[in-house]
Protein backbone atom coordinates (compact mmCIF):
# COMPACT_ATOMS: atom_id res chain seq x y z
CA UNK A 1 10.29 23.90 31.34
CA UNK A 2 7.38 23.11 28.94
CA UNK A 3 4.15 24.89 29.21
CA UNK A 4 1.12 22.61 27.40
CA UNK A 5 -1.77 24.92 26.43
CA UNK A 6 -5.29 24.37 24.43
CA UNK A 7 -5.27 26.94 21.37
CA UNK A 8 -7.48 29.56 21.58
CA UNK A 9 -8.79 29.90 18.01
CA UNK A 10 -11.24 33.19 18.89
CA UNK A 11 -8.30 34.87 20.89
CA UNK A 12 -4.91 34.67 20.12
CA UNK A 13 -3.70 37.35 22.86
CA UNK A 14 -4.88 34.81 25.55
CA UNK A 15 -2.32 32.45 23.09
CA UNK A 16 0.57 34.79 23.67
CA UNK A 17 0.57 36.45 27.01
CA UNK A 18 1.54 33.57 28.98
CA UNK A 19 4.35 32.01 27.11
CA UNK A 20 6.08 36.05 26.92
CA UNK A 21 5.36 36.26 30.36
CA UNK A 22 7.10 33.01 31.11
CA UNK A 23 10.22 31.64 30.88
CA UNK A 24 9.88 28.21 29.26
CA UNK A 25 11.86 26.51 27.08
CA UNK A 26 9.16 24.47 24.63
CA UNK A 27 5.42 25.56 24.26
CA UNK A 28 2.95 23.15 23.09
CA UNK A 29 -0.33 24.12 21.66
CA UNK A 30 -2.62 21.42 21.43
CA UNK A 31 -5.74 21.32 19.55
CA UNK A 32 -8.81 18.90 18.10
CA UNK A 33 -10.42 20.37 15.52
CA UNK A 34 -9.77 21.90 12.26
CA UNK A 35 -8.36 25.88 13.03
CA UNK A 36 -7.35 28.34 10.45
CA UNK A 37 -3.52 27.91 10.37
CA UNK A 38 -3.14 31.90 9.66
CA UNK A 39 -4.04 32.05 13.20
CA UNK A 40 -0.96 29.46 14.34
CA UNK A 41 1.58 31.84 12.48
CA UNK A 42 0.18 35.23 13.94
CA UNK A 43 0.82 33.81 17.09
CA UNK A 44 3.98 32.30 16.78
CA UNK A 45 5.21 35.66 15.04
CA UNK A 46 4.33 37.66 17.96
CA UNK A 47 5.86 35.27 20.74
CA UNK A 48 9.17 34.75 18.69
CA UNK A 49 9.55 38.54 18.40
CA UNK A 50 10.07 37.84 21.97
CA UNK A 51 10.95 34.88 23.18
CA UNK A 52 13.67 32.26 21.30
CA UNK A 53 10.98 29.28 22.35
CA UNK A 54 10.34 25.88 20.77
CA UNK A 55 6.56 26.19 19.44
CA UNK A 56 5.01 23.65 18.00
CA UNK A 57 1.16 22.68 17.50
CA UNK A 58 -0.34 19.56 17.72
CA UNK A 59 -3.89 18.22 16.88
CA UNK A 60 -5.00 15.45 19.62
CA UNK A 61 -7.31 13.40 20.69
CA UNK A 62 -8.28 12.52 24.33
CA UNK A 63 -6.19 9.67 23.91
CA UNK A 64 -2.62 11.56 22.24
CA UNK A 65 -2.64 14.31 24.25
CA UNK A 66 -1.16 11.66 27.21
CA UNK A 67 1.91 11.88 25.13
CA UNK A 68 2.80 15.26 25.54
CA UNK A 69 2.82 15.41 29.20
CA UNK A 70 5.82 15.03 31.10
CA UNK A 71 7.38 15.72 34.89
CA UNK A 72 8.59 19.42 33.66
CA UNK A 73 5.46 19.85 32.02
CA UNK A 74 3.15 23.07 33.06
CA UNK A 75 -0.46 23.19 31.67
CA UNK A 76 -2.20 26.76 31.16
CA UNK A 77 -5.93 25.93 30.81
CA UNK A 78 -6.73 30.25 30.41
CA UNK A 79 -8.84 28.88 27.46
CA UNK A 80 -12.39 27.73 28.86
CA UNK A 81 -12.49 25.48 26.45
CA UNK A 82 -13.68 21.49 26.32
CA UNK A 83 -9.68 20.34 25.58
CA UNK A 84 -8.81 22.74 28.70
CA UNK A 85 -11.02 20.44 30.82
CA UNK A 86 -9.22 17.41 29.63
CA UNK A 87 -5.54 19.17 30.24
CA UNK A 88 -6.85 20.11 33.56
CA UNK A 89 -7.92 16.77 34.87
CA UNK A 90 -4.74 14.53 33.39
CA UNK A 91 -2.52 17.57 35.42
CA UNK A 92 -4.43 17.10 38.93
CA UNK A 93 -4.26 13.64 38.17
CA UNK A 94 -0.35 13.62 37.34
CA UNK A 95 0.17 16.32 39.51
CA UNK A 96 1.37 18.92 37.22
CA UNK A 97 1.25 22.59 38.06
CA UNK A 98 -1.71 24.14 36.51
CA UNK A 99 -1.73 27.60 35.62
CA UNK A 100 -4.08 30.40 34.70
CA UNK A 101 -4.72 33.66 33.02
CA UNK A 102 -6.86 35.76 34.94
CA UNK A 103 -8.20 38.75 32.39
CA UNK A 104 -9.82 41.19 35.17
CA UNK A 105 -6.68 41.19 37.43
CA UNK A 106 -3.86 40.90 34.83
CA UNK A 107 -1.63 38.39 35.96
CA UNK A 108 -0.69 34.27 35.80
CA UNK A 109 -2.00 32.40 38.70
CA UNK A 110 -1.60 28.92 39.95
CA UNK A 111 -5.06 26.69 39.66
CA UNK A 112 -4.53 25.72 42.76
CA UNK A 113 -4.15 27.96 45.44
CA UNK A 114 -5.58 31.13 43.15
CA UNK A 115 -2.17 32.83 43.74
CA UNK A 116 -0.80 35.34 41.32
CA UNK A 117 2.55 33.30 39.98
CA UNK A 118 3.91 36.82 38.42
CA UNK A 119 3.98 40.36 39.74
CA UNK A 120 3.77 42.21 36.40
CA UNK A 121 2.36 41.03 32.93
CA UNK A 122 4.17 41.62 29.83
CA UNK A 123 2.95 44.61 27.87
CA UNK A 124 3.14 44.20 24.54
CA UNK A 125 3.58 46.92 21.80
CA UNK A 126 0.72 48.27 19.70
CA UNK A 127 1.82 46.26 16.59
CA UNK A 128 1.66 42.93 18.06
CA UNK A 129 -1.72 42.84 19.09
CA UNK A 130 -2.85 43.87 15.32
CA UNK A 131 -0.24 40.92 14.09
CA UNK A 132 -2.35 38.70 16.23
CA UNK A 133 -5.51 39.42 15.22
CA UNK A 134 -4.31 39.12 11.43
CA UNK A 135 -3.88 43.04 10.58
CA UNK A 136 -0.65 44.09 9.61
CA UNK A 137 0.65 47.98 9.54
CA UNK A 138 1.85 48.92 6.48
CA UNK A 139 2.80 52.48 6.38
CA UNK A 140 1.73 56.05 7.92
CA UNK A 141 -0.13 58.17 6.05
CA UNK A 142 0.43 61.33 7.61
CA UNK A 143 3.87 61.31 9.74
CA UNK A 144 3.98 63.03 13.08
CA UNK A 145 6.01 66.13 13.53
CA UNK A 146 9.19 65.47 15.55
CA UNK A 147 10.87 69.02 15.67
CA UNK A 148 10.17 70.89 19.17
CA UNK A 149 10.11 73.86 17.73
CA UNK A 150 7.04 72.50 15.53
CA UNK A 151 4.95 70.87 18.55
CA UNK A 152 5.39 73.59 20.25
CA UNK A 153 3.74 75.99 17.34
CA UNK A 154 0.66 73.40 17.06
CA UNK A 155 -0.21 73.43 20.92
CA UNK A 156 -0.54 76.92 20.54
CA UNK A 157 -1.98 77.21 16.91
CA UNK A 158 -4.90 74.52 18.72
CA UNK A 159 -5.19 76.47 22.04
CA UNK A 160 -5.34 79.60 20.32
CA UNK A 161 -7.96 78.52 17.93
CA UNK A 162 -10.03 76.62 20.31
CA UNK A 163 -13.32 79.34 20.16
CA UNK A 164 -13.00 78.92 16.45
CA UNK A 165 -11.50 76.30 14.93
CA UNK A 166 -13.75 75.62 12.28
CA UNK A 167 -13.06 78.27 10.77
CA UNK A 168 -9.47 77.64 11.12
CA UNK A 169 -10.23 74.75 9.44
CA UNK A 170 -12.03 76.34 6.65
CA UNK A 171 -9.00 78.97 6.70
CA UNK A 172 -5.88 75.85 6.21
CA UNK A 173 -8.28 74.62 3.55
CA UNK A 174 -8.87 78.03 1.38
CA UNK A 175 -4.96 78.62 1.59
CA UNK A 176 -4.16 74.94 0.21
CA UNK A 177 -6.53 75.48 -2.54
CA UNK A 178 -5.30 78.98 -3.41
CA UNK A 179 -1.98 77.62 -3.83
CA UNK A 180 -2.14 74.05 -4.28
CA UNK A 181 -0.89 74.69 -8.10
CA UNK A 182 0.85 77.35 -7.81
CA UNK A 183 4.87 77.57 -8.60
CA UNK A 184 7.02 76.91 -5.36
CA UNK A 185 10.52 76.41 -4.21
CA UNK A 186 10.85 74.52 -0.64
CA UNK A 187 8.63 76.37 1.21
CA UNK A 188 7.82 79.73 -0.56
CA UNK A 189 4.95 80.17 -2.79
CA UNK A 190 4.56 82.69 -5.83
CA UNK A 191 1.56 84.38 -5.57
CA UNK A 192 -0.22 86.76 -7.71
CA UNK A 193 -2.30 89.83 -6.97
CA UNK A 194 -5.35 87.82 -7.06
CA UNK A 195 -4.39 85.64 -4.84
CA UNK A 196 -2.94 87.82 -1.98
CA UNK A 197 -5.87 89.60 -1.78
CA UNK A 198 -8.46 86.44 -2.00
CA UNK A 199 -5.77 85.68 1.30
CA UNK A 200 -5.55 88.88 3.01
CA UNK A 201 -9.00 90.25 2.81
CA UNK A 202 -10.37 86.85 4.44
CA UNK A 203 -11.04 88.05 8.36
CA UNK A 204 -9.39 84.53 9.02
CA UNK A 205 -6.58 85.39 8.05
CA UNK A 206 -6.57 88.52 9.99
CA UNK A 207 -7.11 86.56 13.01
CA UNK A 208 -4.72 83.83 12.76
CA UNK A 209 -1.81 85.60 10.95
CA UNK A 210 -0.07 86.12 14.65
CA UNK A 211 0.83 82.61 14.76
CA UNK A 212 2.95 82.99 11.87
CA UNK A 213 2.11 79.50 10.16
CA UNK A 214 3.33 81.71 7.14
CA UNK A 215 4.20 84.98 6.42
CA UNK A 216 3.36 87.06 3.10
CA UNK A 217 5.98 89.34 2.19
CA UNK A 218 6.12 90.77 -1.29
CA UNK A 219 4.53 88.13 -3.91
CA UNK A 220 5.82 85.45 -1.73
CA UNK A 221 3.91 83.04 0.76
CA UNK A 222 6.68 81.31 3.22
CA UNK A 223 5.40 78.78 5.32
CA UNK A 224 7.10 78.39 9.19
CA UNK A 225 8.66 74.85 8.02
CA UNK A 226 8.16 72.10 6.09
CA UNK A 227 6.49 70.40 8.84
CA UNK A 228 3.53 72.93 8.59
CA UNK A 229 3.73 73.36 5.07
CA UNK A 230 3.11 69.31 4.88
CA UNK A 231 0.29 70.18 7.28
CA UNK A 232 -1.51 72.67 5.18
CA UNK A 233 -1.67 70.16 2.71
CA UNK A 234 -3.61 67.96 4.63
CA UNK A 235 -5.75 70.09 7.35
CA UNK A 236 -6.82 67.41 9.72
CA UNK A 237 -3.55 66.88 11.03
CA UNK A 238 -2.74 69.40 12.74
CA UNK A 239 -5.30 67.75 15.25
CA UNK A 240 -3.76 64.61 14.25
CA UNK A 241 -0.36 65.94 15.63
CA UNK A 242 -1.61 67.31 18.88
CA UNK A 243 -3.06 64.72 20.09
CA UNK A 244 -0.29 62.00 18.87
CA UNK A 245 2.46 64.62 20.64
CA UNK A 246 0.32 65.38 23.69
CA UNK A 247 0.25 61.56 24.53
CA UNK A 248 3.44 60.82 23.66
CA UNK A 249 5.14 64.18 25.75
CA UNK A 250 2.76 62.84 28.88
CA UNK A 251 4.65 59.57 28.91
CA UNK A 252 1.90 57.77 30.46
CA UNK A 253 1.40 55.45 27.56
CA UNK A 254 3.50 52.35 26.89
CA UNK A 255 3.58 53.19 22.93
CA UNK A 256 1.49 55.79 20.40
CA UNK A 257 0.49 55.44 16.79
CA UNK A 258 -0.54 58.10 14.59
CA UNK A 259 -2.20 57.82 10.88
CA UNK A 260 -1.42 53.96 10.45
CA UNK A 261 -2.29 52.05 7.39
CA UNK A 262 -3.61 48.86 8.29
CA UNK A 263 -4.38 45.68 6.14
CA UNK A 264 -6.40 42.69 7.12
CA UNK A 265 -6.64 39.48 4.86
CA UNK A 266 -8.63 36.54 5.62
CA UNK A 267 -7.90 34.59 2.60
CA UNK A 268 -4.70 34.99 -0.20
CA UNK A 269 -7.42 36.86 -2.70
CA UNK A 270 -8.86 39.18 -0.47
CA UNK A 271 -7.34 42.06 1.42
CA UNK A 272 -9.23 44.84 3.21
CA UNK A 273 -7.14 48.20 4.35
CA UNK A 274 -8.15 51.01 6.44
CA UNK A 275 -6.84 54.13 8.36
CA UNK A 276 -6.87 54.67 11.80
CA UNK A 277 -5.82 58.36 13.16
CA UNK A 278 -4.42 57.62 16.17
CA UNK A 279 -3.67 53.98 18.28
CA UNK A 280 -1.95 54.39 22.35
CA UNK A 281 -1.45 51.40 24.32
CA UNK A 282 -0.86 51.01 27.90
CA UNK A 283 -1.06 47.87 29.95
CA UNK A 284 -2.26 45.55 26.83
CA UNK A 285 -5.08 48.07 26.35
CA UNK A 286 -5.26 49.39 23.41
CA UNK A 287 -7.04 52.41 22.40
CA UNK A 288 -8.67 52.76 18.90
CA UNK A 289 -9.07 56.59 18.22
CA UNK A 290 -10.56 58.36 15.57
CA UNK A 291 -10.05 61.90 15.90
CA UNK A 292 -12.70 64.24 14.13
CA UNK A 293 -12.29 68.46 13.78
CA UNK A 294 -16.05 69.46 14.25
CA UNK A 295 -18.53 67.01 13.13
CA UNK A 296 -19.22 62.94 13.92
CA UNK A 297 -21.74 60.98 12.08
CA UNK A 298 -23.19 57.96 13.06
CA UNK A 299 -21.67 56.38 10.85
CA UNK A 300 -18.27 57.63 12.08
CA UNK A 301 -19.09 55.64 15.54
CA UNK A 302 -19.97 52.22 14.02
CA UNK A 303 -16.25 52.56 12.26
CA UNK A 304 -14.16 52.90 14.75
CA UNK A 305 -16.80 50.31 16.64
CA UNK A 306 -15.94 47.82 13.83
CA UNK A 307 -11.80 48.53 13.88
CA UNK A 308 -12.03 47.86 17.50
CA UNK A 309 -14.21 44.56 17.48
CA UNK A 310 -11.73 43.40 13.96
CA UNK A 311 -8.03 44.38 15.57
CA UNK A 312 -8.54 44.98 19.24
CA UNK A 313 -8.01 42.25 22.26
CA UNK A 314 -10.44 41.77 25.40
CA UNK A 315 -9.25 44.94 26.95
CA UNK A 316 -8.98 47.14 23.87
CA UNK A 317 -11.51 49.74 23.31
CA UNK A 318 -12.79 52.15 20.97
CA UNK A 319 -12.54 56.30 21.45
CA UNK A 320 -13.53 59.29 19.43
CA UNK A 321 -11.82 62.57 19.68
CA UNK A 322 -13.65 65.71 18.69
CA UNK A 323 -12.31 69.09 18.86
CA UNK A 324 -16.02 70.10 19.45
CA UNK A 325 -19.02 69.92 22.53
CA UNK A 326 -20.70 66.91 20.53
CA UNK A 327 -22.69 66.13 24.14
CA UNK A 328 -24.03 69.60 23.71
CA UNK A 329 -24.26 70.30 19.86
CA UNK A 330 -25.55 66.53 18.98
CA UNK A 331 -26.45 65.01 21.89
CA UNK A 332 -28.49 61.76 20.04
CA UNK A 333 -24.96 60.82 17.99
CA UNK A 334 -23.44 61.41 22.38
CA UNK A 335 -25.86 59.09 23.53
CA UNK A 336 -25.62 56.51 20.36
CA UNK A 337 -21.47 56.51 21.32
CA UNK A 338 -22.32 55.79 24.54
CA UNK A 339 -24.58 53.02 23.89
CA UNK A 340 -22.21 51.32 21.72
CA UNK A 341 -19.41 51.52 24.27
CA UNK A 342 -17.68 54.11 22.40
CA UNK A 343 -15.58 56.91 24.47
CA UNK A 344 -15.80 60.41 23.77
CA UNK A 345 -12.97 62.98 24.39
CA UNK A 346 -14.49 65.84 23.27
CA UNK A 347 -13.74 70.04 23.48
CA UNK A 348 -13.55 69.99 27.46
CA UNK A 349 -10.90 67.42 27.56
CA UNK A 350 -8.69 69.49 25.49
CA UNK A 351 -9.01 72.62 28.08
CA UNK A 352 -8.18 70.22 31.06
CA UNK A 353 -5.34 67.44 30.13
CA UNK A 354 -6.48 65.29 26.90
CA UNK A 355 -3.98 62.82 27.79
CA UNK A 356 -5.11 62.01 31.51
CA UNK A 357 -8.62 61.73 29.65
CA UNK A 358 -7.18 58.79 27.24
CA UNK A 359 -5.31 57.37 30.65
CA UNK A 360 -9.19 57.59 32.64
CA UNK A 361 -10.43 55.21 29.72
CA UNK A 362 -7.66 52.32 29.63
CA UNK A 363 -8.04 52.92 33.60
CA UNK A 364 -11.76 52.71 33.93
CA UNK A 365 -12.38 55.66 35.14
CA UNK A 366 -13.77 57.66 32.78
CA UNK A 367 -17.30 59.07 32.82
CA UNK A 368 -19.74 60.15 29.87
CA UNK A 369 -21.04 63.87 30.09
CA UNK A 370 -24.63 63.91 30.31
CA UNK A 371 -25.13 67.39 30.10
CA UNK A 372 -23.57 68.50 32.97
CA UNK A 373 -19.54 68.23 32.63
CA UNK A 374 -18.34 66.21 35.91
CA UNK A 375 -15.27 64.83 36.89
């Protein structure tokens, strides 16, 4: 079976769904004006990850693209494009199936009768849809913890902190520059006089030492692990790992990302890379999440606004998660994140389920709090 489709040059998910969700043996991607061929070997990376297909892409006139029509041929015209209409009326007039994409109910359907042609779409992963919008992830920054025994300690080191986890915050950060420098073996560090009492007078400390994230004994600081010790280094993850572990432990989501490292080049000489806290994906929607301990700026929103428009598909969408009441403490920087389209998980969400929260925003569901917290 061949499937004969006009390239989509401004979305190269509608490219790729329906050849995965097919089985074909030869795809042909026709096309009649000049297209970036970057674009050609995104796609074709993405669908061969998949599929062992013949792909090849040819540049037509009204008058060539006769010659790639034959009796097994399908035609997709999902692109509403000019070279669509021209696929479209050689098919009726040959009498090839004709075959759609149809973005608001996610699934293939024939032209003619409007029937859905496949009961279930194929989901891809959250790589692929940055591959096809030219990003590429190149490493984690921060690695999520994996040990039980570690998730466990965070979900209650978050819960337990929730009435004051700035100053948590403030807390992780004092102990990592107290003894950021000083001598260490694994995960005990030698501290002086000095610095046990700069530690142990703090009221912070008095008020989170019960969750044993370390222990003092002697001159000697022992962190739980090396997971947390890693954390301390770096205090924003420890909201980092909640969140990636409380979406991954719902198993609602078809695949989570935390801390990736992403870089985007438009040309050979010019590379652009940025961070992204946390990516989940379910049903080809993909969430762009930037997760924030107490404070968003405006400028915060128009990032992860721009991440989404630059990597994202038709259905992804961009989220910011704050372990704080932003619709209560800034309300104008609420309403701006709600103007731009932005979703807010914010303190509440975190008391209820935070990962039914994310699963109301791929799903449509979700509503902005304004003022009064509804559900």
């Amino acid at each position: 079976m061949i499937l004969l489709k006009s390239f989509d040059e401004h979305n190269n998910f509608n490219n790729a769904i329906v050849p995965v969700s097919l089985n074909i043996d030869k795809l042909i991607f026709v096309y009649h004006h000049q297209i970036e061929k970057s674009k050609f070997e995104y796609c074709t990376r993405v669908i061969n990850k998949y599929k062992n297909i013949d792909i090849c892409f040819a540049h037509v006139d009204e008058r060539s693209i006769k010659q790639y029509f034959s009796d097994e041929t399908i035609v997709d015209v999902s692109a509403n494009k000019y070279l669509s209409l021209v696929l479209c009326e050689m098919a009726l007039k040959r009498n090839n199936r004709i075959i759609y994409f149809d973005e608001e109910e996610k699934c293939i359907k024939d032209y003619r009768k409007h029937e859905a042609l496949t009961s279930k779409i194929f989901n891809f992963q959250i790589e692929d849809i940055i591959t096809l919008n030219g990003g590429r992830i190149i490493s984690s920054m921060h690695n999520p913890v994996k040990n039980r025994e570690t998730i466990e300690l965070i979900y209650k080191t978050i819960e337990y902190s929730k009435n004051n986890y700035s100053n948590f915050i403030s807390f992780v950060s004092k102990i990592n520059n107290l003894i950021n420098y000083l001598d260490h073996k694994d995960n005990d560090y030698y501290l002086d006089e000095t610095t046990i009492k700069k530690i142990t007078s703090d009221e912070n400390y008095r008020y989170f030492k019960d969750l044993n994230l370390f222990t003092i004994k002697d001159n000697t600081l022992s962190f739980f692990n090396n997971d947390i010790r890693r954390i301390f280094m770096v205090s924003g993850t420890f909201l980092e790992n909640y969140i990636y572990n409380k979406l991954v432990d719902s198993k609602l989501f078809d695949d989570v990302l935390m801390s990736c490292n992403i870089e985007f080049s438009r040309t050979q000489n010019l590379s652009v890379r940025c961070e992204l806290d946390c990516l989940v994906i379910k049903d080809n929607c993909l969430l762009f999440t930037s997760i924030k301990s107490n404070k968003v700026d405006p400028s915060d929103l128009n990032e992860i606004k721009v991440h989404n428009v630059m990597f994202g598909n038709e259905y992804s969408k961009p989220v910011i998660c704050i372990y704080n009441e932003l619709s209560e403490n800034r309300p104008l920087v609420y309403a701006k994140g709600e103007e731009l389209g932005i979703y807010i998980i914010e303190k509440n969400d975190f008391e209820n389920d935070v990962a039914n929260r994310f699963l109301e925003i791929i799903n449509n569901s979700y509503q902005y709090n304004n003022g009064i917290w509804q559900r």
